[in-house]
Protein backbone atom coordinates (compact mmCIF):
# COMPACT_ATOMS: atom_id res chain seq x y z
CA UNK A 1 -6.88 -23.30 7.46
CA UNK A 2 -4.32 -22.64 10.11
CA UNK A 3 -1.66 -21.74 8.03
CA UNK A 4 -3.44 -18.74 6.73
CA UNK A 5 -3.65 -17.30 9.99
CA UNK A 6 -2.19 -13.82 10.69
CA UNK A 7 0.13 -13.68 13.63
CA UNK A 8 0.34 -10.56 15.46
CA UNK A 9 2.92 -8.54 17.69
CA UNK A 10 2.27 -5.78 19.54
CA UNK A 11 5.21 -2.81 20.31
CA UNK A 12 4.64 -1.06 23.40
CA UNK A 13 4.87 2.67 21.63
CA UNK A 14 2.96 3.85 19.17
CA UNK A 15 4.48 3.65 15.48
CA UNK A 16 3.89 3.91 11.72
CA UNK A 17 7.58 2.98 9.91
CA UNK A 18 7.82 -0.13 8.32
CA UNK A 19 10.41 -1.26 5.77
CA UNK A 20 11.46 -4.87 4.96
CA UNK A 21 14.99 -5.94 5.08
CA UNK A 22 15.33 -5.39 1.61
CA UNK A 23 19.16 -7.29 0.95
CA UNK A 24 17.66 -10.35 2.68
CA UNK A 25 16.92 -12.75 0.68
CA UNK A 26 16.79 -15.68 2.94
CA UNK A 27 14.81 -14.90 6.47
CA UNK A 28 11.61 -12.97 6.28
CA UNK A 29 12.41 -9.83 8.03
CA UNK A 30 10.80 -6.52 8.44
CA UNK A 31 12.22 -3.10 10.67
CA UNK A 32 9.63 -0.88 12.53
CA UNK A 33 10.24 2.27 14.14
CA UNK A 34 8.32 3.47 16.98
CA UNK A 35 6.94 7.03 17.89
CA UNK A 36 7.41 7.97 21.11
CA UNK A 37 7.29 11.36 22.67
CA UNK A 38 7.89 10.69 26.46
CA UNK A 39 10.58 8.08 25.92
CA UNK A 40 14.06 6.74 23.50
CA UNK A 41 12.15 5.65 20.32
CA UNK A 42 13.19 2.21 18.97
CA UNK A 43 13.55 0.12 15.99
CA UNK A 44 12.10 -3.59 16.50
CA UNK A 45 14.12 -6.05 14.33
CA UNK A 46 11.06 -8.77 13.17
CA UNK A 47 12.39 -12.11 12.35
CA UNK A 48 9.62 -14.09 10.92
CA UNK A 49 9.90 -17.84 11.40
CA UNK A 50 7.85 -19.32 8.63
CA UNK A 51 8.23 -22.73 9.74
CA UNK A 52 7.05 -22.51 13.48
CA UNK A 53 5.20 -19.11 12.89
CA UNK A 54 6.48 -17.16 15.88
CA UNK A 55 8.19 -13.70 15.52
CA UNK A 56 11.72 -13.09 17.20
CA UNK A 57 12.08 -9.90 17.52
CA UNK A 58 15.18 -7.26 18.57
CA UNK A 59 15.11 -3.84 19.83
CA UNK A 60 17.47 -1.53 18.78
CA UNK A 61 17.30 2.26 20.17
CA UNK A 62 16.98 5.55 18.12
CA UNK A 63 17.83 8.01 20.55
CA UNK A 64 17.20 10.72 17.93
CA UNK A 65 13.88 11.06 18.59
CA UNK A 66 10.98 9.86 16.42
CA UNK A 67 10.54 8.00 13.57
CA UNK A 68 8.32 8.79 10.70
CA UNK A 69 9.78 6.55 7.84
CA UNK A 70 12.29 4.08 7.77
CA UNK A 71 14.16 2.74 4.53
CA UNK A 72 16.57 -0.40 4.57
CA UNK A 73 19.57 -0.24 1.95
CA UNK A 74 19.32 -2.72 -0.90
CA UNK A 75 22.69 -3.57 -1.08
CA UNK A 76 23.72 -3.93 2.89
CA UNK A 77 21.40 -5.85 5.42
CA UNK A 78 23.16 -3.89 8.00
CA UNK A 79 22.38 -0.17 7.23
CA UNK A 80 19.21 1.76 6.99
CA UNK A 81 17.69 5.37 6.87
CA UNK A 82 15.21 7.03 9.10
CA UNK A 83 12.98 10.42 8.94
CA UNK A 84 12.59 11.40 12.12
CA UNK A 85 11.68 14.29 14.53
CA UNK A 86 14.15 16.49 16.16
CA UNK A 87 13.38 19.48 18.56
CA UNK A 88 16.28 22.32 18.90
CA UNK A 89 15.05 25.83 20.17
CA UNK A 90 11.61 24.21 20.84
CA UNK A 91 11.12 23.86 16.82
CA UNK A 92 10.45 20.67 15.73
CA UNK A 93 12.21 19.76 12.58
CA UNK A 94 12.56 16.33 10.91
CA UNK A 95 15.74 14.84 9.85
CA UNK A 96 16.93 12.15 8.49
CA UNK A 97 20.17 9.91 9.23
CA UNK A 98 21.70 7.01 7.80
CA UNK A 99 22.41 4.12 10.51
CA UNK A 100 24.43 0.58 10.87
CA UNK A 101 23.05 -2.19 13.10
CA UNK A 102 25.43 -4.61 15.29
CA UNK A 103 27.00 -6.91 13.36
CA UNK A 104 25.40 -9.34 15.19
CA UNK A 105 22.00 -8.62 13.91
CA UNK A 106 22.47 -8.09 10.08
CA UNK A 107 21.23 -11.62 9.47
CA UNK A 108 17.77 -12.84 10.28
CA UNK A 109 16.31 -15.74 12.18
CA UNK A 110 18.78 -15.82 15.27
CA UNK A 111 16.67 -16.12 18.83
CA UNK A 112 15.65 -13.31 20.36
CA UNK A 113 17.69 -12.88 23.64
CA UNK A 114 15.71 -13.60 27.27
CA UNK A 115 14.16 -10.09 27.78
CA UNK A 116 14.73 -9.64 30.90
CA UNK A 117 18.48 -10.08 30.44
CA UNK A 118 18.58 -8.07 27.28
CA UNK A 119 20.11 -4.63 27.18
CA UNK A 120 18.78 -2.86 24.09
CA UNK A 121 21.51 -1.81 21.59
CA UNK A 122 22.21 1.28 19.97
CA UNK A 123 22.35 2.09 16.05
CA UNK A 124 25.64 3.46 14.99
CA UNK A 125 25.07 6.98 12.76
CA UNK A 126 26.93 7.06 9.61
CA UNK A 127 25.84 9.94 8.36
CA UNK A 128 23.13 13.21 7.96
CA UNK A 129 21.03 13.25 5.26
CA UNK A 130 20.21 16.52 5.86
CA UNK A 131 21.00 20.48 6.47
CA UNK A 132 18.80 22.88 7.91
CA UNK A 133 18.64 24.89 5.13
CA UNK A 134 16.74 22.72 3.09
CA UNK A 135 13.77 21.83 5.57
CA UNK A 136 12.15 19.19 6.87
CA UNK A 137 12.53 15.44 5.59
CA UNK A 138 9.97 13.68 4.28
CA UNK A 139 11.30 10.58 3.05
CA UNK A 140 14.52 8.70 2.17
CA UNK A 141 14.46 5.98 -1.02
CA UNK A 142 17.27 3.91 -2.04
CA UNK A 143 18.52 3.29 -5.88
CA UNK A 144 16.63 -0.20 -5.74
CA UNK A 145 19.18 -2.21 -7.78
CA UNK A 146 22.21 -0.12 -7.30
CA UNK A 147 25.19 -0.48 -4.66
CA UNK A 148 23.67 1.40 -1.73
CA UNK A 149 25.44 4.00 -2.39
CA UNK A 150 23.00 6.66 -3.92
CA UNK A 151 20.30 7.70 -2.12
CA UNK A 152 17.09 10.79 -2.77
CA UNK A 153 15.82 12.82 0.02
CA UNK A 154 12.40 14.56 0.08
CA UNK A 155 12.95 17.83 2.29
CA UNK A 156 10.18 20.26 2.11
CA UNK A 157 10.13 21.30 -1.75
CA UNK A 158 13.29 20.34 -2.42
CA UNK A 159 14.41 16.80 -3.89
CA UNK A 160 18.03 15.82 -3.09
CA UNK A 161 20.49 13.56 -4.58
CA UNK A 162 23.31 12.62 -1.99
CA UNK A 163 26.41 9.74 -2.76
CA UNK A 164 27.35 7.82 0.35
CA UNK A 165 30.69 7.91 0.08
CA UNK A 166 33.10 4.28 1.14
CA UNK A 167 31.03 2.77 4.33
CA UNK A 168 28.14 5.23 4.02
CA UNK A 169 29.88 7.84 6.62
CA UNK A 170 29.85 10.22 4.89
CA UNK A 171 26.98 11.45 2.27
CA UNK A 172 27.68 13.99 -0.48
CA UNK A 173 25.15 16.17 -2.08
CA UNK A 174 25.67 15.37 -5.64
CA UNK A 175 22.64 17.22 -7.37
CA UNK A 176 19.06 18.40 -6.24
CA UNK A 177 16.16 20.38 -7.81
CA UNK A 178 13.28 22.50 -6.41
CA UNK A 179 9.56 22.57 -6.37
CA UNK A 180 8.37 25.96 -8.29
CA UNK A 181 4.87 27.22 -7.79
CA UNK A 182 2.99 29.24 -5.41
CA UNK A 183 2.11 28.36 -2.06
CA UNK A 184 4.29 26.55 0.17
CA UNK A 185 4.96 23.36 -1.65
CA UNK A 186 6.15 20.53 0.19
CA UNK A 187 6.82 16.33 -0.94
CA UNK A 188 4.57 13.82 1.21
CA UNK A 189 6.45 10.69 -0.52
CA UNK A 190 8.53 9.37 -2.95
CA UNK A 191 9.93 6.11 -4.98
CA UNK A 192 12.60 5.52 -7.19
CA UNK A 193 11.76 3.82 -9.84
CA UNK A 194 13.56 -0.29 -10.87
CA UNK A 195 13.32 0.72 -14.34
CA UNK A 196 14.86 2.64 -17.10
CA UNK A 197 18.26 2.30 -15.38
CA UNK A 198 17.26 3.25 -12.28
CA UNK A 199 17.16 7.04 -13.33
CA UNK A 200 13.61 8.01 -12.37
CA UNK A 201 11.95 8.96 -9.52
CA UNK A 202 8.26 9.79 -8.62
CA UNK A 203 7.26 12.01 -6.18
CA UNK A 204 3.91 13.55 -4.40
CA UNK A 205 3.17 16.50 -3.50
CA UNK A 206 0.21 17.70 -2.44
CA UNK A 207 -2.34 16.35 -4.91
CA UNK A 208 0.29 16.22 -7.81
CA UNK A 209 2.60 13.27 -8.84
CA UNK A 210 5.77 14.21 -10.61
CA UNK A 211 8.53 12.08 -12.45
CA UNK A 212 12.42 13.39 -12.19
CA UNK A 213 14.95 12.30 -14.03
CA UNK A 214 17.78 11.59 -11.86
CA UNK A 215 20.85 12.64 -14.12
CA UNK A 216 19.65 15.83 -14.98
CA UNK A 217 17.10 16.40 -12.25
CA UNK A 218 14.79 17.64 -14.27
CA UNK A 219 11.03 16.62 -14.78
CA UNK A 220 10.19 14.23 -17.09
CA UNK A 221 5.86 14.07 -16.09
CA UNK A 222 3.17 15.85 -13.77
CA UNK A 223 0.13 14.67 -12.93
CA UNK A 224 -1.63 17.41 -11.15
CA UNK A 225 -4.93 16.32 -9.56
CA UNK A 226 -3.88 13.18 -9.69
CA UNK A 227 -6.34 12.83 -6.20
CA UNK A 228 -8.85 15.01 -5.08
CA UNK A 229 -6.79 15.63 -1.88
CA UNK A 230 -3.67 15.07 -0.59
CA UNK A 231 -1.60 12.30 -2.34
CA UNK A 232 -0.15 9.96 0.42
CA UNK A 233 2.11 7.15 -1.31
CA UNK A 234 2.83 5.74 -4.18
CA UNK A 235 4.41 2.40 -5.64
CA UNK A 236 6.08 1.17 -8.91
CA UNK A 237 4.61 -1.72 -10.65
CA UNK A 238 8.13 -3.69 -10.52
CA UNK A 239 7.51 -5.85 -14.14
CA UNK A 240 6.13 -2.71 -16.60
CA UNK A 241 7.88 0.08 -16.57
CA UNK A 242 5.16 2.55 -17.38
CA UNK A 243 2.99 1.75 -14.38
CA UNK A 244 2.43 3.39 -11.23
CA UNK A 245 0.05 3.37 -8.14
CA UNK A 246 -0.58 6.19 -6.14
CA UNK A 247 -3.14 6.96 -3.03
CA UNK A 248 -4.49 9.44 -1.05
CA UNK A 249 -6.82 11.37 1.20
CA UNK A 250 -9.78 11.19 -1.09
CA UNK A 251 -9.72 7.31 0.07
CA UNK A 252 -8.65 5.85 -3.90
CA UNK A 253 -5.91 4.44 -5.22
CA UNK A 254 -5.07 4.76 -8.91
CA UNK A 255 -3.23 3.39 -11.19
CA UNK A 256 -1.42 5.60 -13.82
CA UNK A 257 0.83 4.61 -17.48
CA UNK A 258 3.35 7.73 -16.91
CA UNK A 259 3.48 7.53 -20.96
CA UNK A 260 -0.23 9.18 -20.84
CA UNK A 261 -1.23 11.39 -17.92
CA UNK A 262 -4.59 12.41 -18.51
CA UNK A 263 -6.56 9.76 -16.95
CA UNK A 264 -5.35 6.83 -14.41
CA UNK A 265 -5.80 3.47 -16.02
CA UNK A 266 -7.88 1.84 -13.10
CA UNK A 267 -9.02 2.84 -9.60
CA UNK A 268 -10.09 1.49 -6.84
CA UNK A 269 -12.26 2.56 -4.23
CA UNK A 270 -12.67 0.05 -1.44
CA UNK A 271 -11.11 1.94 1.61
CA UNK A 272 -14.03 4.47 3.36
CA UNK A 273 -10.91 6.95 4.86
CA UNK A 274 -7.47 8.01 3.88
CA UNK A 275 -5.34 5.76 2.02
CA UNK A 276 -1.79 5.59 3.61
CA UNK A 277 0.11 3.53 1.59
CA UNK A 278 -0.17 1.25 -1.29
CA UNK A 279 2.72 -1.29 -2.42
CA UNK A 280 2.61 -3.76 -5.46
CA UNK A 281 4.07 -7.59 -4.62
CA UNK A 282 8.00 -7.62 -6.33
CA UNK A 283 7.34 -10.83 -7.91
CA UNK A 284 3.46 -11.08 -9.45
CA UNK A 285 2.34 -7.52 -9.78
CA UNK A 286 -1.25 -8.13 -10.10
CA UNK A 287 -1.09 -8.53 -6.45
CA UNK A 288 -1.64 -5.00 -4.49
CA UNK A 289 -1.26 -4.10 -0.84
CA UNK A 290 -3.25 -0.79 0.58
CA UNK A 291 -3.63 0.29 4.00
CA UNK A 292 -6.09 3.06 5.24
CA UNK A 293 -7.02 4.88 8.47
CA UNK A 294 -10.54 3.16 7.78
CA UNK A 295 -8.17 0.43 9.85
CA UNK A 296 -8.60 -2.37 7.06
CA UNK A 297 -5.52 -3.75 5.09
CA UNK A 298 -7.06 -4.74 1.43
CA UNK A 299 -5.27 -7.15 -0.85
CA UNK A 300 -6.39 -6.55 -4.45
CA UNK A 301 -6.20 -8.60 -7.85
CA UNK A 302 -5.11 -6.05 -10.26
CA UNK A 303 -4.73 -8.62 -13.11
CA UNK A 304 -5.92 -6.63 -16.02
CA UNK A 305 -3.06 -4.34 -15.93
CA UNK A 306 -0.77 -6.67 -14.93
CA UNK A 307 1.91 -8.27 -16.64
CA UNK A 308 0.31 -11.41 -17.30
CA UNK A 309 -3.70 -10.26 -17.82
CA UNK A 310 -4.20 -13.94 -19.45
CA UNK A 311 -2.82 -15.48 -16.46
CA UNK A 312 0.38 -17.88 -17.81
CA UNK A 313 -0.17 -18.93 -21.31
CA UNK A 314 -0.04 -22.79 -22.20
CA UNK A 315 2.42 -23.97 -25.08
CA UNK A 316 0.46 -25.42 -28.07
CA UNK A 317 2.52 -28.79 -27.29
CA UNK A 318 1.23 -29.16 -24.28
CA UNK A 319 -2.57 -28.72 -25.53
CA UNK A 320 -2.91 -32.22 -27.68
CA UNK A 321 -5.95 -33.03 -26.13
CA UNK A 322 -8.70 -31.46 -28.45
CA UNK A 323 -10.51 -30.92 -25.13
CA UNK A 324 -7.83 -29.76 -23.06
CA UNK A 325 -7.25 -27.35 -25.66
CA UNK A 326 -10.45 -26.09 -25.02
CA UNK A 327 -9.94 -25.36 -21.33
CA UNK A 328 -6.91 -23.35 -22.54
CA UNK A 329 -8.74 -21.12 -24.80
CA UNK A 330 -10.76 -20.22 -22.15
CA UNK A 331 -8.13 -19.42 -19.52
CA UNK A 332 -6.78 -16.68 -22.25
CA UNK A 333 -9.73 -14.21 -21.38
CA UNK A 334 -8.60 -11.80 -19.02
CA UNK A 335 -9.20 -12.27 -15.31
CA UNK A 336 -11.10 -9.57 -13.97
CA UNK A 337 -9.82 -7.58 -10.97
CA UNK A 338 -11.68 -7.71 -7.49
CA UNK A 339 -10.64 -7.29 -4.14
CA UNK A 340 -9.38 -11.06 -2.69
CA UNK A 341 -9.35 -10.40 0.66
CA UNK A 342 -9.89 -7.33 3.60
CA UNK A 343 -7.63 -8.03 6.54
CA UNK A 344 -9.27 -6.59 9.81
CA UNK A 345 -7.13 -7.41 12.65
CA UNK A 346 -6.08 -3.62 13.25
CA UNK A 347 -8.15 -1.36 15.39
CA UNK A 348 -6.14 1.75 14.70
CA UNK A 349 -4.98 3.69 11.35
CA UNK A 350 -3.10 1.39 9.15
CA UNK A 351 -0.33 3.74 8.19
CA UNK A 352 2.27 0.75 6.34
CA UNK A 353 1.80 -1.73 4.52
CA UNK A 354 4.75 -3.79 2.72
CA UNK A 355 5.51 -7.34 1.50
CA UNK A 356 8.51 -9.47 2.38
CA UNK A 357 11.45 -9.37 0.19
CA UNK A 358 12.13 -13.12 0.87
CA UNK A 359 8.52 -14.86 0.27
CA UNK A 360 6.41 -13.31 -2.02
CA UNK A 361 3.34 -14.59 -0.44
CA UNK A 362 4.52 -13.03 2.90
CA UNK A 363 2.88 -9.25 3.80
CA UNK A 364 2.99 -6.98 6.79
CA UNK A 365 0.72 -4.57 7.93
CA UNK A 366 1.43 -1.88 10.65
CA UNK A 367 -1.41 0.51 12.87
CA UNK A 368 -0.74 3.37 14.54
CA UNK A 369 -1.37 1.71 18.59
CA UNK A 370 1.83 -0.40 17.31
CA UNK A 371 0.51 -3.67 16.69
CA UNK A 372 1.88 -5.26 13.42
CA UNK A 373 0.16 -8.21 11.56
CA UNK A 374 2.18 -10.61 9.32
CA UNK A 375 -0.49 -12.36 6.67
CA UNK A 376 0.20 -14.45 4.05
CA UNK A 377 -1.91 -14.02 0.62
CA UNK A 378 -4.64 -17.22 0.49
CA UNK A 379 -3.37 -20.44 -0.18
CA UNK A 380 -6.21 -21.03 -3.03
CA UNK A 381 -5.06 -17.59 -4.55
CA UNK A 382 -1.55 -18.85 -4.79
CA UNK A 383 -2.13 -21.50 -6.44
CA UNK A 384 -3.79 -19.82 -8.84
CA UNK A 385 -1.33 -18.02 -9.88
CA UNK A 386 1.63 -20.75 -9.65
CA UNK A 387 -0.23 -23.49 -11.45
């Protein structure tokens, strides 16, 4: 079927940041920043038409130098955070900055301007996210349901708290809290978490995921060993509050109830090289996204630790029919999880994955050469899960 068909766009520079627009609702619209050494690094604006499935796209430049994660605010379509490399003194440190985009391109799905005729435009800096003293910068995540305005920082071993004060130009350091151990401990990711307020965070380091609890910063779990090897991402289930994917280097993801740390609940082990990143869909969380240097994007059924492992249950009244009440009974046994589909239209190290926050049956996909895939999840699978 045509309309399962992945269309692809291809960036110039090499890149491996990818965020959606997170407060758009309406256009299907995801940011990507580029790596480039020799030249000004960018962030491609992709406006997915749905409709007429073409991509219009807009360039904006990041004259800071390169990027290495990008995070859109969930309150303001306009502003967005990037982790990105800066040389002083011929050190390379990374930093991280929070940034407003013309006006003009806050919303989604206007035309992309003739190229030729284009001159690319240039994000306005609101503020540092960052002092020297506390390292390098990992990554940036937003409060997810909050106003934009609070915002945690991953900077070597250090996790920091900051306010963004009225229009974001300014961000105060409001609390933080150190890794203790030996060695030189450093964060590789982070997520805050929807639930419980909004006053948890996970983080990875190394092979260990931790929980924080924002108001005190203070942690509330560890999981140490959580993977073999390095721990590379990790993902909130969005409906139970408990439940928490992570992935790594020893090519798994797992699936972990914070409330009982010993053993992950499930874990998969489709990818055959590092797994990069790993997000579950915002509106039916059985659905998981991973993407892996093995090049392959893998979209997973995760129903039995989903929200609805019976798949949506049918109302007595609408079961008269002795016979249709059969049928029922046996669409109560749990599906089983399996892979649904492995997406192989990268030839390079998938190093983002992430779903649309305006169609839930809308993903992106990004590899390191630059080329970005949007899919959508199989029409027959949808169904399934609608009807």
């Amino acid at each position: 079927m045509e309309d399962d068909a992945p269309v692809i766009y291809g960036l110039e520079f090499q890149a491996r940041a990818l965020t959606p627009q997170t407060a758009e609702a309406d256009a299907v619209r995801f940011l990507v920043g580029t790596q480039s050494l020799k030249y000004d690094n960018q962030i491609h604006i992709i406006d997915f038409d749905d409709e007429n499935n073409i991509i219009n796209k807009n360039v904006l430049l990041h004259q800071a130098g390169e990027i290495w994660h990008i995070s859109a605010s969930p309150a303001d379509k306009g502003v967005l955070a990037t982790c990105y490399n800066k040389t002083s003194d011929s050190r390379v440190q990374a930093r991280a900055a929070v940034w407003r985009m013309p006006k003009e391109l806050e919303s989604g799905s206007q035309e992309s301007p003739d190229d030729s005729a284009s001159t690319a435009q240039t994000l306005e800096l609101l503020c540092h996210l960052d002092n020297a003293a506390h390292g390098s910068v990992a990554c940036v995540t937003w409060e997810p349901m909050g106003d934009g305005k609070k915002v945690i920082s991953l900077a070597d071993n250090h996790i920091l708290l900051w306010d963004l004060q009225e229009s974001s130009s300014q961000a105060v350091l409001a609390s933080s809290a150190s890794l203790e151990g030996k060695g030189q401990l450093k964060f590789t990711s982070g997520r805050w978490s929807p639930h419980h307020n909004c006053t948890q965070v996970a983080t990875a380091s190394d092979t260990t995921l931790r929980g924080w609890d924002t108001r005190s910063m203070s942690q509330i779990y560890c999981i140490e060993n959580a993977h073999a090897q390095l721990v590379r991402d990790l993902d909130f289930n969005p409906n139970k509050q408990y439940y928490l994917a992570s992935c790594g280097d020893d090519c798994k993801v797992k699936f972990w109830d914070t409330r009982n740390v010993t053993e992950p609940v499930r874990t998969l082990e489709e990818h055959s090289h590092w797994v990069w990143s790993v997000r579950y869909n915002h509106s039916h969380d059985q659905l998981v996204l991973t993407g892996s240097s093995d090049s392959r994007v893998i979209l997973s059924n995760m129903v039995s630790i989903s929200s609805e492992p019976f798949g949506h249950l049918v109302d007595d009244d609408d079961a008269s029919d002795p016979e249709e009440h059969h049928a029922d009974e046996k669409s109560k046994e749990p599906l089983q999880d399996n892979v649904i589909a492995t997406y192989e239209e990268h030839e390079d190290s998938v190093y983002a994955v992430d779903w649309s926050s305006a169609d839930p049956w809308l993903f992106a996909s990004l590899s390191y050469d630059g080329r970005l895939v949007i899919n959508r999840v199989p029409r027959a699978l949808k169904y399934h899960i609608l009807l």
